[in-house]
Protein backbone atom coordinates (compact mmCIF):
# COMPACT_ATOMS: atom_id res chain seq x y z
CA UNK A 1 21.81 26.59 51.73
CA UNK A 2 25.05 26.41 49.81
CA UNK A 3 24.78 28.62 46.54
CA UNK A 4 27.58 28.93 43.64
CA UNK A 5 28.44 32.77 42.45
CA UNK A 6 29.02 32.40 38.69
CA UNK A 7 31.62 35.12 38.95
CA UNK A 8 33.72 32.51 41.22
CA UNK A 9 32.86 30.04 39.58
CA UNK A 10 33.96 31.04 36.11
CA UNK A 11 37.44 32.43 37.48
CA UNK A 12 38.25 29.36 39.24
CA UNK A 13 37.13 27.25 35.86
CA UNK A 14 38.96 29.58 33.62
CA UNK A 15 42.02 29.12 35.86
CA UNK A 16 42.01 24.89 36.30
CA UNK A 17 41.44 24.71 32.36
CA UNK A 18 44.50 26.76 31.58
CA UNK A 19 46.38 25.21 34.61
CA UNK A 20 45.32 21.93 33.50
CA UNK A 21 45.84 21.87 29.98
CA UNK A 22 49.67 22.74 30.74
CA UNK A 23 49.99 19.48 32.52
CA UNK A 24 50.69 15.45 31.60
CA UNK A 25 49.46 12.40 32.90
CA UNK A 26 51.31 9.16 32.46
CA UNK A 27 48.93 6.35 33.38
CA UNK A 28 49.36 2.55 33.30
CA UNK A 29 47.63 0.43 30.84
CA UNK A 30 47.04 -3.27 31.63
CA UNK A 31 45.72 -5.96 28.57
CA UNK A 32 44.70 -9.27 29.46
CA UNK A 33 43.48 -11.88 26.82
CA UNK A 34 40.91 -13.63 28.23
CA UNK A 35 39.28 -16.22 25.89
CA UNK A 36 37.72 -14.55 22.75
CA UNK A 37 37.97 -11.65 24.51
CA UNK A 38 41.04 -8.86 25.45
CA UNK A 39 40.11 -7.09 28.87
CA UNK A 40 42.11 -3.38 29.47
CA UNK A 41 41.91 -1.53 32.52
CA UNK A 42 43.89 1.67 33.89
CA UNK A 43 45.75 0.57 37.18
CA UNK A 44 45.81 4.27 38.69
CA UNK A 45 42.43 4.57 38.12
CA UNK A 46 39.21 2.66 39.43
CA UNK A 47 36.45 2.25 36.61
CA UNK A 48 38.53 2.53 33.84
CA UNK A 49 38.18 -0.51 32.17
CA UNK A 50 36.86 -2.20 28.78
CA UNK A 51 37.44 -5.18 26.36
CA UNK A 52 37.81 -5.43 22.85
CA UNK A 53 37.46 -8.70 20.38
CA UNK A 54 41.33 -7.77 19.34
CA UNK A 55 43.58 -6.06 20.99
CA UNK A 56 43.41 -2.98 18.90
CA UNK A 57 40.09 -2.35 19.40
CA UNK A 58 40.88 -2.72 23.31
CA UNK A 59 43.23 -0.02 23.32
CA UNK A 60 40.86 2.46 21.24
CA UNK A 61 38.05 1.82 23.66
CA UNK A 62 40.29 2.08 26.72
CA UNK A 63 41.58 5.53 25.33
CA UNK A 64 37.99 6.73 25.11
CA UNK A 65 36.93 5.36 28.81
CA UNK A 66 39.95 7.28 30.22
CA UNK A 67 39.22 9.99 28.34
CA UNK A 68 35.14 10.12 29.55
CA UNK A 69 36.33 9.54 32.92
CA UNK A 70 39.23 12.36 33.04
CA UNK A 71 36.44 14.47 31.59
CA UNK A 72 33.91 13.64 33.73
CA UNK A 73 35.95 14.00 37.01
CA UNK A 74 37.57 17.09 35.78
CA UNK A 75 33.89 18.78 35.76
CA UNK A 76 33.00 17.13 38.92
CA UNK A 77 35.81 18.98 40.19
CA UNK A 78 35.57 22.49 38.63
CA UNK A 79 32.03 22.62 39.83
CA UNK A 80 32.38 21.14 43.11
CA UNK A 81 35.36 23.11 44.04
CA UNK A 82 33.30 26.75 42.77
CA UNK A 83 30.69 26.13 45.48
């Protein structure tokens, strides 16, 4: 049985946050009309994708997808890694 010590865990955390929020990330944006539509997708990442009826609105949902994603992993990660 694999248990998490909260005192590890919350030192490691406290140390990726500040770690990570003193870092950049350049990632690659792709836009593709496609009929009515305009498809966007993150090359350097699988799963972040979206569409948009103008390209506008494809960019502002593609911000937030990469944004739930970075957020979502970045959790995954700080738990995962405190086990």
């Amino acid at each position: 049985m694999i248990t998490c010590g909260w005192s590890v865990f919350t030192l490691v955390r406290s140390f990726l946050l500040f770690y990570s929020s003193h870092m950049s990330y350049t990632f690659t944006a792709v836009y593709q009309k496609q009929g009515n539509w305009y498809l966007g997708w993150i090359e350097e990442i699988p799963g972040v994708n979206t569409q948009g009826k103008t390209l506008k609105e494809a960019k502002e949902n593609l911000k937030e997808a990469l944004e739930l994603v970075l957020a979502v992993n970045k959790e995954h990660f700080l738990f995962t890694s405190a086990c």
